[in-house]
N, C-alpha and C. Protein backbone atom coordinates (compact mmCIF):
# COMPACT_ATOMS: atom_id res chain seq x y z
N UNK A 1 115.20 93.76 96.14
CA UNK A 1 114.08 94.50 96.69
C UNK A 1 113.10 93.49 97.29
N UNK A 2 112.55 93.92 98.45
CA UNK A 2 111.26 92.72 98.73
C UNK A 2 110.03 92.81 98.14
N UNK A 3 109.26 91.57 98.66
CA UNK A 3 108.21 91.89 97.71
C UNK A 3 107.50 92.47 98.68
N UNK A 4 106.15 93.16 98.16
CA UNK A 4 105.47 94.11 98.99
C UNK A 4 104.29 93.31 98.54
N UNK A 5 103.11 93.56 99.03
CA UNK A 5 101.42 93.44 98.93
C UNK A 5 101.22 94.60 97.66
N UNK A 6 100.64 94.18 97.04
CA UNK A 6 100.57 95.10 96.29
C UNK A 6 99.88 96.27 96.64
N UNK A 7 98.30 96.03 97.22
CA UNK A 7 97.83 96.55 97.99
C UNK A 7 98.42 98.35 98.69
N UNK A 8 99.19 97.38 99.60
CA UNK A 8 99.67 98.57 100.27
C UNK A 8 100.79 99.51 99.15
N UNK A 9 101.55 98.92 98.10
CA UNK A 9 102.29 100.01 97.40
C UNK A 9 101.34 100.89 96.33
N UNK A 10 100.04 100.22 96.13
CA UNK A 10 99.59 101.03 95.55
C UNK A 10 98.65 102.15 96.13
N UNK A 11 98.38 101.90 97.07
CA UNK A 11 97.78 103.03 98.38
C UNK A 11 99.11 104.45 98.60
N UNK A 12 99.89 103.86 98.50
CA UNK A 12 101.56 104.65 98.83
C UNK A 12 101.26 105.37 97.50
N UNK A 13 101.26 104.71 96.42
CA UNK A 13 101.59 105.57 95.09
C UNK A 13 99.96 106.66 94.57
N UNK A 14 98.55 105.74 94.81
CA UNK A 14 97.88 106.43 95.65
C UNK A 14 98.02 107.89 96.08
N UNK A 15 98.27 108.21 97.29
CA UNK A 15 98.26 108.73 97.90
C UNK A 15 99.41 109.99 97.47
N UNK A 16 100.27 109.32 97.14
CA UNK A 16 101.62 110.73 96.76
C UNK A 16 100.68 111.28 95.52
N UNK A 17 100.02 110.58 94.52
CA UNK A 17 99.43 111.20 93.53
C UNK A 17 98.49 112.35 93.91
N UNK A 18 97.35 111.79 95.28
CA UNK A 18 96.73 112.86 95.74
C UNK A 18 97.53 114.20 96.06
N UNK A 19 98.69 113.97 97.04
CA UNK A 19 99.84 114.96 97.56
C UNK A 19 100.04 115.83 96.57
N UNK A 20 99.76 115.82 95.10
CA UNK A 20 100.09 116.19 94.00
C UNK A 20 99.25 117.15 93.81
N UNK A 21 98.01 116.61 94.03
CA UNK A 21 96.81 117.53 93.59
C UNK A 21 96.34 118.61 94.86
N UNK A 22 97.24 118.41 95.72
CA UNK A 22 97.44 119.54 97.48
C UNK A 22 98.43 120.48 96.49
N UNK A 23 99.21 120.09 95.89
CA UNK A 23 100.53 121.22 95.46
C UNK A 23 101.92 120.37 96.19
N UNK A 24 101.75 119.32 96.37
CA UNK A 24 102.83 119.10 97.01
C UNK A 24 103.62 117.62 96.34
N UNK A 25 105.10 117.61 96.31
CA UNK A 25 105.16 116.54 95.22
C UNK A 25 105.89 115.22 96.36
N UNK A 26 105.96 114.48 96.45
CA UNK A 26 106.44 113.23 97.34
C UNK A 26 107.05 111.85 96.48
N UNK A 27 107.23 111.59 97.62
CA UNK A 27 108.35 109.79 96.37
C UNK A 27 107.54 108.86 97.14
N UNK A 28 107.55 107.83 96.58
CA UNK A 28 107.80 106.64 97.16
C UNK A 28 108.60 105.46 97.11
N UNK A 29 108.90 104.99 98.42
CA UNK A 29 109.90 104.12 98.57
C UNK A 29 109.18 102.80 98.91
N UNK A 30 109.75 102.05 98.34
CA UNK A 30 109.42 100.59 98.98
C UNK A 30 110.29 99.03 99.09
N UNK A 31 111.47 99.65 99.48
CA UNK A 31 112.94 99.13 99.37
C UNK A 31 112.66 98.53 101.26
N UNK A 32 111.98 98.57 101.94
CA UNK A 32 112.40 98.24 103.29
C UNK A 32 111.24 97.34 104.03
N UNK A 33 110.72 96.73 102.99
CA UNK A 33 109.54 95.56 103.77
C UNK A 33 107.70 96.87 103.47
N UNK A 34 107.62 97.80 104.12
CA UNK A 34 106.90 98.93 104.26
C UNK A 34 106.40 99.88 103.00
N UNK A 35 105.78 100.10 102.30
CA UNK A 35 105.57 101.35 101.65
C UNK A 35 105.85 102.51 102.19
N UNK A 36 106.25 103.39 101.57
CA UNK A 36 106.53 105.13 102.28
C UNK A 36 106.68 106.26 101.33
N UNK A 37 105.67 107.24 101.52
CA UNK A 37 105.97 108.35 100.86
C UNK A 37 106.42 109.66 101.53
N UNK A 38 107.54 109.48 101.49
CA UNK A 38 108.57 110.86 101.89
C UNK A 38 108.02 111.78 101.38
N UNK A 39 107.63 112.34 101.84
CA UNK A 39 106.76 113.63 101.89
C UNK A 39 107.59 115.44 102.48
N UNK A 40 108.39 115.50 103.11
CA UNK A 40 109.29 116.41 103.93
C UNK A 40 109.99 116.39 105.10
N UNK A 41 111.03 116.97 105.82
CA UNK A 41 111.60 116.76 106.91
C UNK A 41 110.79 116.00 107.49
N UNK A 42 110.78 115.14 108.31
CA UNK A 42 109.95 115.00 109.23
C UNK A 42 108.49 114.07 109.06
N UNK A 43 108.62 113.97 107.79
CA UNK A 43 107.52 113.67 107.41
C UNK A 43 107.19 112.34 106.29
N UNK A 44 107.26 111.53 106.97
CA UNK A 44 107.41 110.51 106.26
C UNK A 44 105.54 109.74 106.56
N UNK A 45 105.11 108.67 105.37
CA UNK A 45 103.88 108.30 105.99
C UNK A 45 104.03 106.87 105.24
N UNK A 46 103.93 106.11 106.47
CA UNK A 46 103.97 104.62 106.13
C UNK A 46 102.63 104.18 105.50
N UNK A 47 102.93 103.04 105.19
CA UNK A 47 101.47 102.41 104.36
C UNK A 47 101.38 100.86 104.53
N UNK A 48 100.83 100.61 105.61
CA UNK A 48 100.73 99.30 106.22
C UNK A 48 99.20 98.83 107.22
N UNK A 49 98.93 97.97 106.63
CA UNK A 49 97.19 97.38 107.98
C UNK A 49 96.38 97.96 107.45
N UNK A 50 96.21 98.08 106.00
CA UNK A 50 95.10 99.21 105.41
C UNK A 50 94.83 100.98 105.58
N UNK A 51 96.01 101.17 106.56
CA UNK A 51 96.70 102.65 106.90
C UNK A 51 97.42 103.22 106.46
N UNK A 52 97.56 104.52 106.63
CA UNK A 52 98.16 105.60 106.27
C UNK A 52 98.90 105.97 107.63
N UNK A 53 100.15 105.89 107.63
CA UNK A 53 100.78 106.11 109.04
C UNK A 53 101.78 107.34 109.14
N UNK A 54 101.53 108.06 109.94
CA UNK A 54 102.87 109.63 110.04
C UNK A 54 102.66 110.10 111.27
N UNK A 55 103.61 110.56 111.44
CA UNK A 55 104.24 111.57 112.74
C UNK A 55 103.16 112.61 113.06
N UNK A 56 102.65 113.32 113.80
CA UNK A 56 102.36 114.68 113.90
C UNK A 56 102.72 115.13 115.36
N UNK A 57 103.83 114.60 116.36
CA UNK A 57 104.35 115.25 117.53
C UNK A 57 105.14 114.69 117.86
N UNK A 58 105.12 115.09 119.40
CA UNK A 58 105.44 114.51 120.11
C UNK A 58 105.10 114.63 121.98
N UNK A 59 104.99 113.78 122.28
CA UNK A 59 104.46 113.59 123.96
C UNK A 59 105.57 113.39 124.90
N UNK A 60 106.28 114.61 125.29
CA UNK A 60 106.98 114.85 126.30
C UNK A 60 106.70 114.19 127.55
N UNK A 61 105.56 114.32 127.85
CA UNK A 61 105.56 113.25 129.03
C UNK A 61 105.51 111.52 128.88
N UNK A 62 105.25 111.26 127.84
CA UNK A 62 105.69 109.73 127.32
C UNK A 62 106.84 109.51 127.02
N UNK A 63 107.69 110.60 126.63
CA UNK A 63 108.57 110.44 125.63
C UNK A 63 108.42 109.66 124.48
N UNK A 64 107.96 110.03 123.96
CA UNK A 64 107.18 109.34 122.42
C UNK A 64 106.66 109.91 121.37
N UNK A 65 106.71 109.41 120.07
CA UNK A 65 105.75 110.29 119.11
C UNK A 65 104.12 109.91 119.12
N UNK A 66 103.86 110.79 118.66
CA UNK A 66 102.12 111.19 118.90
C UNK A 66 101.99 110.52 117.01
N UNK A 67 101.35 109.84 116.84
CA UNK A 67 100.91 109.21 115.33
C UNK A 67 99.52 109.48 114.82
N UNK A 68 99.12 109.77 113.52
CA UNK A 68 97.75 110.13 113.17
C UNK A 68 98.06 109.20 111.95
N UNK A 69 96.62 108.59 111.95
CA UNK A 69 96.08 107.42 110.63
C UNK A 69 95.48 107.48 110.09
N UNK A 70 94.71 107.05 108.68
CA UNK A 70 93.87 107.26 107.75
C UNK A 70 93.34 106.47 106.79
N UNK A 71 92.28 105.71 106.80
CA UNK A 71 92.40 104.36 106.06
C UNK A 71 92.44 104.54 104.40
N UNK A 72 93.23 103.70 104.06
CA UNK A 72 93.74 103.62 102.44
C UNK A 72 92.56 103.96 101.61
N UNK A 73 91.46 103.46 102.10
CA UNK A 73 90.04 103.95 100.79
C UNK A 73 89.75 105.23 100.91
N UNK A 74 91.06 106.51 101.95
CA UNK A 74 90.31 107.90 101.14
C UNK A 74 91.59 108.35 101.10
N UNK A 75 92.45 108.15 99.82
CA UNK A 75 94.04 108.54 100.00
C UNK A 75 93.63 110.38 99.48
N UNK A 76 92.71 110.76 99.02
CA UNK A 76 92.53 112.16 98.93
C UNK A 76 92.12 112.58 100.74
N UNK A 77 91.66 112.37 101.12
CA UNK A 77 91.24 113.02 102.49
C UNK A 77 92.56 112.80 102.92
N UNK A 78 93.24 111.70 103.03
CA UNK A 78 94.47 111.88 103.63
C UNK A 78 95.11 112.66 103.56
N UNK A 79 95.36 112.33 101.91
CA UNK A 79 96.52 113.90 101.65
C UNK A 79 96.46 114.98 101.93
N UNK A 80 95.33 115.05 102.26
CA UNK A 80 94.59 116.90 102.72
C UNK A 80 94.97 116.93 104.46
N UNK A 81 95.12 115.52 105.01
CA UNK A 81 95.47 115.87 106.59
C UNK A 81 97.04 115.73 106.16
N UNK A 82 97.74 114.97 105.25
CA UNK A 82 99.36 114.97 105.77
C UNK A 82 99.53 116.52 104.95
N UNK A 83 98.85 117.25 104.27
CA UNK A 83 99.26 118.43 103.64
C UNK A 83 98.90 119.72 104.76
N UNK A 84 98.23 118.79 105.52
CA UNK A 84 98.35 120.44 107.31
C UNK A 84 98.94 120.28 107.80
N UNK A 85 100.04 118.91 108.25
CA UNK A 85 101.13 118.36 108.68
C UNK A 85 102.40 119.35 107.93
N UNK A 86 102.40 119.05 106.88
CA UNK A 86 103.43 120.09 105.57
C UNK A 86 103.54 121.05 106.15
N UNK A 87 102.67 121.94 106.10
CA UNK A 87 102.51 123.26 106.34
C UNK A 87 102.99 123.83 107.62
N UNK A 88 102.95 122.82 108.79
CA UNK A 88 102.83 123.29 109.77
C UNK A 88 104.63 122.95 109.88
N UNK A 89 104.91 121.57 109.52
CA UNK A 89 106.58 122.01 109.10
C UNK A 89 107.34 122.69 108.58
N UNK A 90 106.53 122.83 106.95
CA UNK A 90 107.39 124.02 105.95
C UNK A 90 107.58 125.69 106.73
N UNK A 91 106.88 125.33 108.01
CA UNK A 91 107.15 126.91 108.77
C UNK A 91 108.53 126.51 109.98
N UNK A 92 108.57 125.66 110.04
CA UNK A 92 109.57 125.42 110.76
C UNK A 92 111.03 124.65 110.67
N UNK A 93 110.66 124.28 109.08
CA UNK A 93 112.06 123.88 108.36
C UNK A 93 111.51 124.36 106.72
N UNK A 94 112.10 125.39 106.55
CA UNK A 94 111.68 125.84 105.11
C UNK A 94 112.96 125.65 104.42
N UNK A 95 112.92 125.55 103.10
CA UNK A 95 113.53 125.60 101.87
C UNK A 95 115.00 126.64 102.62
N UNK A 96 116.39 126.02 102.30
CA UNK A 96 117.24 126.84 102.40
C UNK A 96 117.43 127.69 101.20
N UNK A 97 118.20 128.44 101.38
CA UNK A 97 118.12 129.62 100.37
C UNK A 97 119.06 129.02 98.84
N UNK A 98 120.04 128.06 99.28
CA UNK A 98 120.88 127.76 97.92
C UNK A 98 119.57 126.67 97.23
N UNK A 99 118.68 126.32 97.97
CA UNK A 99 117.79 124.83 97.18
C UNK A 99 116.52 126.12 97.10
N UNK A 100 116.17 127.15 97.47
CA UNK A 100 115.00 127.71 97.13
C UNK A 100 115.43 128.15 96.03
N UNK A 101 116.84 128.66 95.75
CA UNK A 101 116.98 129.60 94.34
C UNK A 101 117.20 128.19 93.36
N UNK A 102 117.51 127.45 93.42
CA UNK A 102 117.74 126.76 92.97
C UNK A 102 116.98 126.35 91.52
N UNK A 103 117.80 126.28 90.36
CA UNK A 103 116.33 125.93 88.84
C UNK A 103 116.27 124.58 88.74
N UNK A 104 114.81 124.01 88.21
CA UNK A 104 114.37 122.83 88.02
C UNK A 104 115.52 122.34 87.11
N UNK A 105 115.34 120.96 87.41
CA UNK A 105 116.32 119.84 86.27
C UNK A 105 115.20 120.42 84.95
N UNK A 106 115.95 119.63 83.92
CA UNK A 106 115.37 119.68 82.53
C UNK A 106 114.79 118.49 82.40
């Protein structure tokens, strides 16, 4: 595994904790140089430069993704913008039906 800043993995772990207190549960990874809390399809949010880094489009006429940031000292405000991000996916890739019925592990 590499080593990370601590810094930034604890902003990552941080931050999924806030995701928690939205209703929403996330991992974090930090196997690839980067912090990241996988958050849903689509939705991943890096943790690097004192930021909070994720997707929210894309710019057809750039051909490119559109990125929104958030600095690490308000990982609750964040979570409250990557949790309108959620939402606005969980309508457009929701839970399939064998993983919605699906029962919790023990």
């Amino acid at each position: 595994m590499n080593e990370l800043p601590p810094h930034s993995l604890a902003a990552a772990q941080q931050l999924a904790t806030a995701l928690v207190d939205e209703g929403i549960s996330a991992d974090v990874h930090h196997d690839y140089g980067t912090p990241m809390v996988s958050v849903w399809v689509s939705l991943i949010v890096w943790c690097a430069d004192e930021t909070y880094w994720w997707r929210t489009g894309w710019n057809p006429r750039r051909h490119r993704p559109i990125y929104a940031g958030h600095p690490f000292t308000q990982p609750a405000r964040a979570a409250h913008r990557v949790a309108l991000r959620y939402t606005q996916l969980r309508m457009s890739h929701p839970l399939s039906s064998l993983i919605a019925g699906a029962q919790p592990c023990p």
